[in-house]
PDB file of N, CA and C in Angstrom:
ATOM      1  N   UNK A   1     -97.974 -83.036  91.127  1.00  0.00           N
ATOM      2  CA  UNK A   1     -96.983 -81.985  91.023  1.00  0.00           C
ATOM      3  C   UNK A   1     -95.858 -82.268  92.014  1.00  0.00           C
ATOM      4  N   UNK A   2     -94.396 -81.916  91.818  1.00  0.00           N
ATOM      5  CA  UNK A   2     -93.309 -82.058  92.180  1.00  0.00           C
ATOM      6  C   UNK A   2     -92.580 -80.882  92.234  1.00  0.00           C
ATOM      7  N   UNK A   3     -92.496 -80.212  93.716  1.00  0.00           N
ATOM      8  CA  UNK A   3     -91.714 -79.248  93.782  1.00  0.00           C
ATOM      9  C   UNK A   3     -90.496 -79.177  93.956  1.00  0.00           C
ATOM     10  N   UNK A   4     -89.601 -79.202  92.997  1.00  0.00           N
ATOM     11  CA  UNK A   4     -88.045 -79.048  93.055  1.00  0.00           C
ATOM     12  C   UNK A   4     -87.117 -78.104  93.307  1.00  0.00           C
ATOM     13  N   UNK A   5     -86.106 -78.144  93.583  1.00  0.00           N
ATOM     14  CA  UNK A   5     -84.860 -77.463  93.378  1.00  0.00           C
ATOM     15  C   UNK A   5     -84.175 -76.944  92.175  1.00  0.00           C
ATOM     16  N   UNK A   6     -83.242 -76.316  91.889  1.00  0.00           N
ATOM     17  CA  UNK A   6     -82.656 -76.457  90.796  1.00  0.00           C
ATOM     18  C   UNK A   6     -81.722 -77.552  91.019  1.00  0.00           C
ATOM     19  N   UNK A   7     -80.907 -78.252  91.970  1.00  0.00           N
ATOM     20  CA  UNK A   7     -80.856 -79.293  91.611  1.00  0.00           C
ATOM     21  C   UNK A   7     -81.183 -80.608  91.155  1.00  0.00           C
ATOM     22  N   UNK A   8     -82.226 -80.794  91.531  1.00  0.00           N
ATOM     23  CA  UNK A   8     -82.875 -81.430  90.406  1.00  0.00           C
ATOM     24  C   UNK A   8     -82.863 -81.153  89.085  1.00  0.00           C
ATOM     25  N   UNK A   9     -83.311 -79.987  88.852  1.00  0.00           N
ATOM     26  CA  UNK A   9     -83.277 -79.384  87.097  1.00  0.00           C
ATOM     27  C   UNK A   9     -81.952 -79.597  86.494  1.00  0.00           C
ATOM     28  N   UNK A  10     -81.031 -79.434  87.265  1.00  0.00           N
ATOM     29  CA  UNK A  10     -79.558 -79.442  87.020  1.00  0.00           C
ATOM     30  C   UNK A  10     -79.115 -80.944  86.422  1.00  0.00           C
ATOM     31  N   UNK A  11     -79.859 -82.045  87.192  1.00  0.00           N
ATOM     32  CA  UNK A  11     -79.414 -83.152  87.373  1.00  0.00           C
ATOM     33  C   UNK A  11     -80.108 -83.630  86.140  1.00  0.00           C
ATOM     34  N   UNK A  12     -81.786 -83.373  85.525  1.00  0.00           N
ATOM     35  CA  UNK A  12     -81.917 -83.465  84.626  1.00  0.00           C
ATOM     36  C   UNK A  12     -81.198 -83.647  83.231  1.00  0.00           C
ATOM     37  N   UNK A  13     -80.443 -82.314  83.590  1.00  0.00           N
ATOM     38  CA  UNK A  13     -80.126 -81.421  82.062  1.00  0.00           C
ATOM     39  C   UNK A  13     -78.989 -81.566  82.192  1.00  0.00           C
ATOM     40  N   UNK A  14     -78.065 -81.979  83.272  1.00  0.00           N
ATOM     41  CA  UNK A  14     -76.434 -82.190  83.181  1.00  0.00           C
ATOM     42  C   UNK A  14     -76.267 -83.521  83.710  1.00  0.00           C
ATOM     43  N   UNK A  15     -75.077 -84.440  83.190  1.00  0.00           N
ATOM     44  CA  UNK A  15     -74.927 -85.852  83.385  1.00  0.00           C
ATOM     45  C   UNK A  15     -74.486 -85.546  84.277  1.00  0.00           C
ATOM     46  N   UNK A  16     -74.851 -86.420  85.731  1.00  0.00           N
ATOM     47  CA  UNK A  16     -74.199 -86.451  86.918  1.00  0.00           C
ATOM     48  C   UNK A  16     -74.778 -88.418  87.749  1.00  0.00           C
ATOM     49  N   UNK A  17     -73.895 -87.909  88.883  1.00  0.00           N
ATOM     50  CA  UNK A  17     -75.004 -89.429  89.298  1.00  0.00           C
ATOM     51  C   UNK A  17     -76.471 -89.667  89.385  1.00  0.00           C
ATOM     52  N   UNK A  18     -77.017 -88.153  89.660  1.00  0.00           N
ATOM     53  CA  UNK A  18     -78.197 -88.205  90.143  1.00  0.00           C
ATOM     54  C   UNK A  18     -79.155 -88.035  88.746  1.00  0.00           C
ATOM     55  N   UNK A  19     -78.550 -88.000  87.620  1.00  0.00           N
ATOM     56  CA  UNK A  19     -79.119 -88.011  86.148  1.00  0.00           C
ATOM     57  C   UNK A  19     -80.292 -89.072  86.283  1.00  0.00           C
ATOM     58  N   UNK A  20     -80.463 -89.811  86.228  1.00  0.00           N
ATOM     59  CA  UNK A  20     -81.927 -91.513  86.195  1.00  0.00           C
ATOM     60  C   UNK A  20     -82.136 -91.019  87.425  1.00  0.00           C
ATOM     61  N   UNK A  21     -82.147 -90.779  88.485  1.00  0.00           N
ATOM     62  CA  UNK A  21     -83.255 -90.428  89.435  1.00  0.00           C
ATOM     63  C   UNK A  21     -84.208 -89.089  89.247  1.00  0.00           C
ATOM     64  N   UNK A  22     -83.266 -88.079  88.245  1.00  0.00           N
ATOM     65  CA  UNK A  22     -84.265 -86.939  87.776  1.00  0.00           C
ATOM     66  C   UNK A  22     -85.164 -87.198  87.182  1.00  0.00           C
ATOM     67  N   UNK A  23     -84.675 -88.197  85.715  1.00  0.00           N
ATOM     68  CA  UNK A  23     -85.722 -88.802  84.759  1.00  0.00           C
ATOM     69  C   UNK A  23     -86.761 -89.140  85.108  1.00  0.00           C
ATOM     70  N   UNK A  24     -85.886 -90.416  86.230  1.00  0.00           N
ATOM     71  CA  UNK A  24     -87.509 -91.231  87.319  1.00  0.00           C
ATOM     72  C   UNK A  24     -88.701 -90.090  87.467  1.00  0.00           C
ATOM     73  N   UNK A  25     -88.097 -89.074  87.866  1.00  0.00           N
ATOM     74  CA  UNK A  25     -88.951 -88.438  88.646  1.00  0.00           C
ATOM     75  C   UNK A  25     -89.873 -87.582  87.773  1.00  0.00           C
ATOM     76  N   UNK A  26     -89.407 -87.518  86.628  1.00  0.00           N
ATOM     77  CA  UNK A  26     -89.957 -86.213  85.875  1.00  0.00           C
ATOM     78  C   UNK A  26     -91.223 -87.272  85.070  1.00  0.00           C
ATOM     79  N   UNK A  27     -90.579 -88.983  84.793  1.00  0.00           N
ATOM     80  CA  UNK A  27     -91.567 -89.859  84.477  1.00  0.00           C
ATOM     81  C   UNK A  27     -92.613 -90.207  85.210  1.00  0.00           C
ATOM     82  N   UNK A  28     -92.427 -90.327  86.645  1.00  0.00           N
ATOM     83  CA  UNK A  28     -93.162 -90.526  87.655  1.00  0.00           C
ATOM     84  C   UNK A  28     -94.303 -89.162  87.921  1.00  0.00           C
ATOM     85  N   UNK A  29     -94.377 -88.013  87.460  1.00  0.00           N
ATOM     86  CA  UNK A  29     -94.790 -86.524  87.628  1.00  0.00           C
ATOM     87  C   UNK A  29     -94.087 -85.586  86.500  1.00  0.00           C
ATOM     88  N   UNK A  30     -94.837 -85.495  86.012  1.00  0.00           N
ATOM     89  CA  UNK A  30     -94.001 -84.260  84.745  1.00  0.00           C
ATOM     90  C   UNK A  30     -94.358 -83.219  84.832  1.00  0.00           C
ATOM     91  N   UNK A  31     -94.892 -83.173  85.958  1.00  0.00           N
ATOM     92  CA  UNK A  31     -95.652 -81.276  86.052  1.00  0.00           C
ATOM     93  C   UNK A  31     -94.746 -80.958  87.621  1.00  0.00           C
ATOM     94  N   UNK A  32     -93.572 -80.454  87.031  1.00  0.00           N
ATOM     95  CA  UNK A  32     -92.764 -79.859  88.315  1.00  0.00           C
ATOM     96  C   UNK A  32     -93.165 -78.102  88.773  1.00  0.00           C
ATOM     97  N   UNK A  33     -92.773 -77.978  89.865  1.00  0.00           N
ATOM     98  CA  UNK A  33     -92.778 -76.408  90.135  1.00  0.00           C
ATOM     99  C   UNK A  33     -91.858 -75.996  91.138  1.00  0.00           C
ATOM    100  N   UNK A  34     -91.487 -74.772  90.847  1.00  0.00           N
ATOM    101  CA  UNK A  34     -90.217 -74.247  91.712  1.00  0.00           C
ATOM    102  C   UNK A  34     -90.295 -72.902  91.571  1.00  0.00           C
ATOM    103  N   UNK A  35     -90.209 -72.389  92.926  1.00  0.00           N
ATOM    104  CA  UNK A  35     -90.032 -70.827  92.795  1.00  0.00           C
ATOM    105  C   UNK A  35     -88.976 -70.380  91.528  1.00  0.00           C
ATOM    106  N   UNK A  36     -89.211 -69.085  91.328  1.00  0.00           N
ATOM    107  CA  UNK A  36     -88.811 -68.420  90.433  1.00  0.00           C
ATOM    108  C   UNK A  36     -87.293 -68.899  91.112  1.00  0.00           C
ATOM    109  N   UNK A  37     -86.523 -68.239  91.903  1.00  0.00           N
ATOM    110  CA  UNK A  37     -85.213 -68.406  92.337  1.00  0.00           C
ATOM    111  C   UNK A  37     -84.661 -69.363  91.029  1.00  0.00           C
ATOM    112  N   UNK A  38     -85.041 -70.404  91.012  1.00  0.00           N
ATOM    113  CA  UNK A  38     -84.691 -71.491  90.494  1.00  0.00           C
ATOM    114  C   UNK A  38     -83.801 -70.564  89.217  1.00  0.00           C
ATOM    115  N   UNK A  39     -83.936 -69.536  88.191  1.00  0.00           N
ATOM    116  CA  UNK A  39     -84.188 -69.554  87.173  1.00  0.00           C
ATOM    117  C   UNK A  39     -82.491 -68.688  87.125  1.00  0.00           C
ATOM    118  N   UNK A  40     -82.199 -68.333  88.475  1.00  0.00           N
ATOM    119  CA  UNK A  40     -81.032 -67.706  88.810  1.00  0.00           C
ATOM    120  C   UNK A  40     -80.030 -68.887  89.212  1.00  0.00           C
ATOM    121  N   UNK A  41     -80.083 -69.437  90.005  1.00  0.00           N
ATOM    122  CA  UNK A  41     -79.410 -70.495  90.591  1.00  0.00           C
ATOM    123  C   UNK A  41     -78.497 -71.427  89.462  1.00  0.00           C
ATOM    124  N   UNK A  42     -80.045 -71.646  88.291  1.00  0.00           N
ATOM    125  CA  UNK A  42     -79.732 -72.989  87.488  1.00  0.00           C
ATOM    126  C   UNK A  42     -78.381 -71.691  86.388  1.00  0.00           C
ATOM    127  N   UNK A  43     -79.068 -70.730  86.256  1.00  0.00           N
ATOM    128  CA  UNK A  43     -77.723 -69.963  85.494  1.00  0.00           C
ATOM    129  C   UNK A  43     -76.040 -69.921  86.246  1.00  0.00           C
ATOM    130  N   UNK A  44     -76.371 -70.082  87.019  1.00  0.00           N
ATOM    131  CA  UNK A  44     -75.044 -69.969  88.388  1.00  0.00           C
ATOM    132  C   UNK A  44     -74.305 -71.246  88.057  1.00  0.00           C
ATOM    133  N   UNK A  45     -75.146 -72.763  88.225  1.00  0.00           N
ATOM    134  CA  UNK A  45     -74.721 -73.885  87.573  1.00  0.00           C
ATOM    135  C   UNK A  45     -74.105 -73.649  86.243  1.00  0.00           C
ATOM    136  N   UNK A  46     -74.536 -73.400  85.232  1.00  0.00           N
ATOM    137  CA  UNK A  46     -74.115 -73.240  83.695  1.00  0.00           C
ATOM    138  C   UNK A  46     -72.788 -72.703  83.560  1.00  0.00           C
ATOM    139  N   UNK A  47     -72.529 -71.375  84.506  1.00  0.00           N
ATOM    140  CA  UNK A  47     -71.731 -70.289  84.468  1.00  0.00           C
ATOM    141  C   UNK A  47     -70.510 -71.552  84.984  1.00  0.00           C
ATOM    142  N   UNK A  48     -70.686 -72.237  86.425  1.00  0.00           N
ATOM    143  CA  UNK A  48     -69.954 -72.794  86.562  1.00  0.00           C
ATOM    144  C   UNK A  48     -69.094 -73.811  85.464  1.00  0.00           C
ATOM    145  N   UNK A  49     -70.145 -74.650  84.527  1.00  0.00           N
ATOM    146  CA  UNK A  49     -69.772 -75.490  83.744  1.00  0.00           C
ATOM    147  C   UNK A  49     -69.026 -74.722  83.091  1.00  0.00           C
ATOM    148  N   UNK A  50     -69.494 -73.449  82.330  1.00  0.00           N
ATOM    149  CA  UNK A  50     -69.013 -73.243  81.282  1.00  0.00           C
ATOM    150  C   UNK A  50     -67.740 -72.583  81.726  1.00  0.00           C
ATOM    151  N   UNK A  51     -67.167 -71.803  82.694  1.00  0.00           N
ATOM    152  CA  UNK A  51     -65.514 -71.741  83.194  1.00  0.00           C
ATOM    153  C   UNK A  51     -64.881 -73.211  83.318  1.00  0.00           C
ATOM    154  N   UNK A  52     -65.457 -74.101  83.509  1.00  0.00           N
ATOM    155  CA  UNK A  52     -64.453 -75.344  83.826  1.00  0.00           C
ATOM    156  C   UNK A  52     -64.742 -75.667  82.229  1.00  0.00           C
ATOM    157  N   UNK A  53     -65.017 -75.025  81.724  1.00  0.00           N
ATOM    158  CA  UNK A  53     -64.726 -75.836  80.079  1.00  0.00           C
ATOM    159  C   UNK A  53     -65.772 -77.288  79.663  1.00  0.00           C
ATOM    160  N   UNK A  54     -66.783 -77.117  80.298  1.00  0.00           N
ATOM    161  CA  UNK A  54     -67.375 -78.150  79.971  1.00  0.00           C
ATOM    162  C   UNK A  54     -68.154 -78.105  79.043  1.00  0.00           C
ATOM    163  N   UNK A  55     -69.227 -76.345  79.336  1.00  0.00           N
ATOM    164  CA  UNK A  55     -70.108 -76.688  78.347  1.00  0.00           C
ATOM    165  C   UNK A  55     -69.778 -75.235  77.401  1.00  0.00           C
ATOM    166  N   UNK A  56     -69.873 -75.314  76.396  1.00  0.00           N
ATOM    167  CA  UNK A  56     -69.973 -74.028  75.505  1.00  0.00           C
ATOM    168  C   UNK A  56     -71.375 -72.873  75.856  1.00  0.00           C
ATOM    169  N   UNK A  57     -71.064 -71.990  75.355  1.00  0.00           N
ATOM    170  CA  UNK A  57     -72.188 -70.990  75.964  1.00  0.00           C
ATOM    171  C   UNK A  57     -73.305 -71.131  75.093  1.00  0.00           C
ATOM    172  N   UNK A  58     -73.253 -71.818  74.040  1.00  0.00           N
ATOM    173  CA  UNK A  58     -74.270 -72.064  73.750  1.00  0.00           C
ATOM    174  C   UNK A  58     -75.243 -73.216  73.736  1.00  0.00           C
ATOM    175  N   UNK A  59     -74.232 -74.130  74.382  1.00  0.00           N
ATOM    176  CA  UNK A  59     -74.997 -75.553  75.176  1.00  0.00           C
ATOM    177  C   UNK A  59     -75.551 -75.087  76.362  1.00  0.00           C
ATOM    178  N   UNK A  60     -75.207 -74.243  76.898  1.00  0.00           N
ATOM    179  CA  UNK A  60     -75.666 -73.924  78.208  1.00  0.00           C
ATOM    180  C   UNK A  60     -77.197 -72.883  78.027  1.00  0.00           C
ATOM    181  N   UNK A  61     -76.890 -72.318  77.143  1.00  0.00           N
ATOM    182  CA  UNK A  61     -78.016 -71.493  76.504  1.00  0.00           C
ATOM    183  C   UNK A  61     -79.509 -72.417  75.882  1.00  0.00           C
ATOM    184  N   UNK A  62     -78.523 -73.381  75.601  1.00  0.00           N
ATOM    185  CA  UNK A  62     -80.225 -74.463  74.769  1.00  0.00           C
ATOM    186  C   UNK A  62     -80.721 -75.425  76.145  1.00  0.00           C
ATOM    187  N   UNK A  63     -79.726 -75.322  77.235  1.00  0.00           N
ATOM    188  CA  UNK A  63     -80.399 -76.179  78.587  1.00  0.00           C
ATOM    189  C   UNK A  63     -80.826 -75.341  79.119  1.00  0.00           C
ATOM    190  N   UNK A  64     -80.862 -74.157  78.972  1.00  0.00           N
ATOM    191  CA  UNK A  64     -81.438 -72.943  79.752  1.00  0.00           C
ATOM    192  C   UNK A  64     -82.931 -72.858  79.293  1.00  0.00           C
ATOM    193  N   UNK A  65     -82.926 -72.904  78.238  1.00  0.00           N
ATOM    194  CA  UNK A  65     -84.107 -72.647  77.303  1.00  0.00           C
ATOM    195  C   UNK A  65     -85.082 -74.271  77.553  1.00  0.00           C
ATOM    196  N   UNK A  66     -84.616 -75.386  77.206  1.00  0.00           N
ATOM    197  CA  UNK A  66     -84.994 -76.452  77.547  1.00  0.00           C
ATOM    198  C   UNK A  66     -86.060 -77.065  79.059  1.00  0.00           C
ATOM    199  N   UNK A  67     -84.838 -75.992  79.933  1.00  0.00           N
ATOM    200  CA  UNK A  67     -85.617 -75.929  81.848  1.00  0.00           C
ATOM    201  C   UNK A  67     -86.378 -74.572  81.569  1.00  0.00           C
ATOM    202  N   UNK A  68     -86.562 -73.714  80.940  1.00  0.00           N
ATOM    203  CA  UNK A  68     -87.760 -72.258  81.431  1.00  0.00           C
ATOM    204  C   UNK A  68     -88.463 -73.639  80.367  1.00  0.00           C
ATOM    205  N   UNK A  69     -88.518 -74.332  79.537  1.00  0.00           N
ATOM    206  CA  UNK A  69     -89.549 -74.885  78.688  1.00  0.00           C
ATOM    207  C   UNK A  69     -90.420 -76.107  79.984  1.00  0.00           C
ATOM    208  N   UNK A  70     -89.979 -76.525  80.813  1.00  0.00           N
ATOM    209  CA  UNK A  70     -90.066 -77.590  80.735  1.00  0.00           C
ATOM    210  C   UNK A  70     -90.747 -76.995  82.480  1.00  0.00           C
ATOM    211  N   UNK A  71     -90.558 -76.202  83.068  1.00  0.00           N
ATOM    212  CA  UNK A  71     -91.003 -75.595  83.836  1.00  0.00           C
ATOM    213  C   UNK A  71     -92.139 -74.118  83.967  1.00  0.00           C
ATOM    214  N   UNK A  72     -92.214 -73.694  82.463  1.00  0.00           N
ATOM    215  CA  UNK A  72     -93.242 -72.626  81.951  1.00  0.00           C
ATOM    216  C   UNK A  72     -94.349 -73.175  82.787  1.00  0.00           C
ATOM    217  N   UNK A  73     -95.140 -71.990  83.440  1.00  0.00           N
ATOM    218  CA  UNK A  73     -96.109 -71.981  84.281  1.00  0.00           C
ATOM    219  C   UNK A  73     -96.055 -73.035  85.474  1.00  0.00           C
ATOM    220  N   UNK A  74     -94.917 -73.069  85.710  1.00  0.00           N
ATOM    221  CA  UNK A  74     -95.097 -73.920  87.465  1.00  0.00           C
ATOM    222  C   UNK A  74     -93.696 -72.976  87.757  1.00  0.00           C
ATOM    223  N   UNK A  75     -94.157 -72.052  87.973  1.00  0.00           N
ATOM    224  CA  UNK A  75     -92.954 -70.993  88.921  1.00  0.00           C
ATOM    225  C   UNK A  75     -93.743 -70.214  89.419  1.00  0.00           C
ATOM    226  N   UNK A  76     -93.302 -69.767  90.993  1.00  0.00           N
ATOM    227  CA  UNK A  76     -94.135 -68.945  91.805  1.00  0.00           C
ATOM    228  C   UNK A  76     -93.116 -67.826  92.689  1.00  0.00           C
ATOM    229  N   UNK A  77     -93.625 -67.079  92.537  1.00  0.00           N
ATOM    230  CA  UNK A  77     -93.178 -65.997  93.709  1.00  0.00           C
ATOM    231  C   UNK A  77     -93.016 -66.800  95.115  1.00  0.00           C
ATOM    232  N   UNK A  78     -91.979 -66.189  95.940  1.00  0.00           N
ATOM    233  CA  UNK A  78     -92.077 -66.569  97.162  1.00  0.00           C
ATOM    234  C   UNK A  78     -92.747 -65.699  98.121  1.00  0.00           C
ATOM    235  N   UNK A  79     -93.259 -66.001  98.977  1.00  0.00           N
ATOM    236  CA  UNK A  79     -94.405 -64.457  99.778  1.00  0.00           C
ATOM    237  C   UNK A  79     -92.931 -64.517 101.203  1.00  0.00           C
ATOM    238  N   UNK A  80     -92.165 -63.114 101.373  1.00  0.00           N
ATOM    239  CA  UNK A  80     -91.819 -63.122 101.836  1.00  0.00           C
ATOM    240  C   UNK A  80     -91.842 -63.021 103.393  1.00  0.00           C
ATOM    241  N   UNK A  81     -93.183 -62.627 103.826  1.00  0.00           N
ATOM    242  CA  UNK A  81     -94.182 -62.872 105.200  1.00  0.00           C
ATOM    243  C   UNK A  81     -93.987 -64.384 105.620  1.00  0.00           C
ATOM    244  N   UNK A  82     -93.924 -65.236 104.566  1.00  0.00           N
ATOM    245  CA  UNK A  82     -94.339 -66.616 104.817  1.00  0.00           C
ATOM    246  C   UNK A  82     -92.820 -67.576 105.502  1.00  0.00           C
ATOM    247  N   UNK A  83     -92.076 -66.669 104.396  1.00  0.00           N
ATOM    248  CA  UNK A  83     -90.199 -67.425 104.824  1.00  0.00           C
ATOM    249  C   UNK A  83     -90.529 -66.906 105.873  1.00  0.00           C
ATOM    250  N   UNK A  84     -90.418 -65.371 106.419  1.00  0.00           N
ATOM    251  CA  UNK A  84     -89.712 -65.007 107.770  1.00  0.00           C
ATOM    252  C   UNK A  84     -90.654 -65.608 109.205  1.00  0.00           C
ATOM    253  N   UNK A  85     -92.168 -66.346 108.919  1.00  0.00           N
ATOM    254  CA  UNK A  85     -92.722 -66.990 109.941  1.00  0.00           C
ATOM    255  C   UNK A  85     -92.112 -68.448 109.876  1.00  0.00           C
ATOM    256  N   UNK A  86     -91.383 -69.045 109.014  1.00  0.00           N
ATOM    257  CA  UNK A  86     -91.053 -70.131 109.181  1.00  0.00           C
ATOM    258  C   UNK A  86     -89.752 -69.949 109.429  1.00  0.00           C
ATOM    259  N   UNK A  87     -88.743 -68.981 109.285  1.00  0.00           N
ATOM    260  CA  UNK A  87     -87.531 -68.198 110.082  1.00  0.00           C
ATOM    261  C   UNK A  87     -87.484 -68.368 111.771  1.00  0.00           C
ATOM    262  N   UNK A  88     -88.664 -67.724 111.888  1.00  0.00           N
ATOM    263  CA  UNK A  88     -88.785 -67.432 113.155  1.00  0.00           C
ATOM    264  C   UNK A  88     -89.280 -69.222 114.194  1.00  0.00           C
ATOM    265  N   UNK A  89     -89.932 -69.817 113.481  1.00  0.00           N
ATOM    266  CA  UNK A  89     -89.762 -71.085 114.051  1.00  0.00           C
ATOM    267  C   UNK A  89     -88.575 -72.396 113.597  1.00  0.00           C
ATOM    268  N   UNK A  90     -87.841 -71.853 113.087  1.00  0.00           N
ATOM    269  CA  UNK A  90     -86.501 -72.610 112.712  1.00  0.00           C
ATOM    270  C   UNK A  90     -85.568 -72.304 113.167  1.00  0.00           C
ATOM    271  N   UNK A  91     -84.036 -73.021 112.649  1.00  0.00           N
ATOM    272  CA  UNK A  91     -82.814 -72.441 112.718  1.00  0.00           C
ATOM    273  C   UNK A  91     -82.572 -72.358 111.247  1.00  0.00           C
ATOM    274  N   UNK A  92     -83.228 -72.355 110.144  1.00  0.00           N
ATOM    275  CA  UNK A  92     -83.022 -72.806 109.091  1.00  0.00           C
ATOM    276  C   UNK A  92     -82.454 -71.003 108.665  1.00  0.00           C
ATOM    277  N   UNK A  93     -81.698 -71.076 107.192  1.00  0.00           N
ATOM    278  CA  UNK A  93     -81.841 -69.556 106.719  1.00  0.00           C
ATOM    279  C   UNK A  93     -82.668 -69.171 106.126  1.00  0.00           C
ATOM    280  N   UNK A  94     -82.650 -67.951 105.591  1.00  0.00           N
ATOM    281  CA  UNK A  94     -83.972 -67.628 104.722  1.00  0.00           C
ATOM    282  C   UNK A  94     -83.809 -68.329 103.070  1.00  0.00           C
ATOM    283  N   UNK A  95     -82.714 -68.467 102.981  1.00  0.00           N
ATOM    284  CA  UNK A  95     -82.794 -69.210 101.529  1.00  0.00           C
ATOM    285  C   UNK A  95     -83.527 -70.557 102.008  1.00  0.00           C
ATOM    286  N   UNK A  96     -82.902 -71.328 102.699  1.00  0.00           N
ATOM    287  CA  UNK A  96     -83.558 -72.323 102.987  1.00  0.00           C
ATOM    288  C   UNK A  96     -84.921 -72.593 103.141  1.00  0.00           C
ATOM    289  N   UNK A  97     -85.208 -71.606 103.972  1.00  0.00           N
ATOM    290  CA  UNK A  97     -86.674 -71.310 104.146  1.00  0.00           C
ATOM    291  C   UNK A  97     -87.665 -71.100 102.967  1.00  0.00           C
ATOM    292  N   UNK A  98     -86.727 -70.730 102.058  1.00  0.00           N
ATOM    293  CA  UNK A  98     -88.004 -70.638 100.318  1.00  0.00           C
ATOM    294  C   UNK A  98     -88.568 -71.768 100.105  1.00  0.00           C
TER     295      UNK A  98
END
């Protein structure tokens, strides 16, 4: 198992440089997991594409559908007890901390 970002997912599902290192990775481990967050974030990406005119709302809608597919049952709650003890021994933020 491979716990990602939504960038990663992003990089997957949108051509960028980091496109063949997602693949690698999803070939190398195909059972990814990522907090729920992810499921907000990767919409935030889309929203972006789709104002700069890249992707239509309904391309963005079938990569949406494509990442909840491809990630179904490896999403987890974050225990928020757990960020704020690793808060408290960091400088990191609490997003970071997820």
């Amino acid at each position: 198992m491979i716990v990602v970002d939504t960038n990663i997912i992003a990089y997957l599902f949108l051509t960028s440089d980091y496109s063949a290192q997602a693949e690698k990775a999803l070939l190398t481990d195909p059972q990814w997991a990522a907090p729920l967050l992810w499921r907000s974030e990767l919409r935030s990406v889309l929203a972006h594409y789709m104002r700069k005119e890249i992707l239509k709302v309904e391309d963005a809608g079938k990569i949406m559908d494509e990442a909840c597919a491809l990630m179904e049952n490896n999403e987890y709650d974050v225990v928020s007890t757990h960020v704020l003890h690793l808060i408290s021994r960091s400088t990191l933020s609490a997003y970071d901390c997820i």
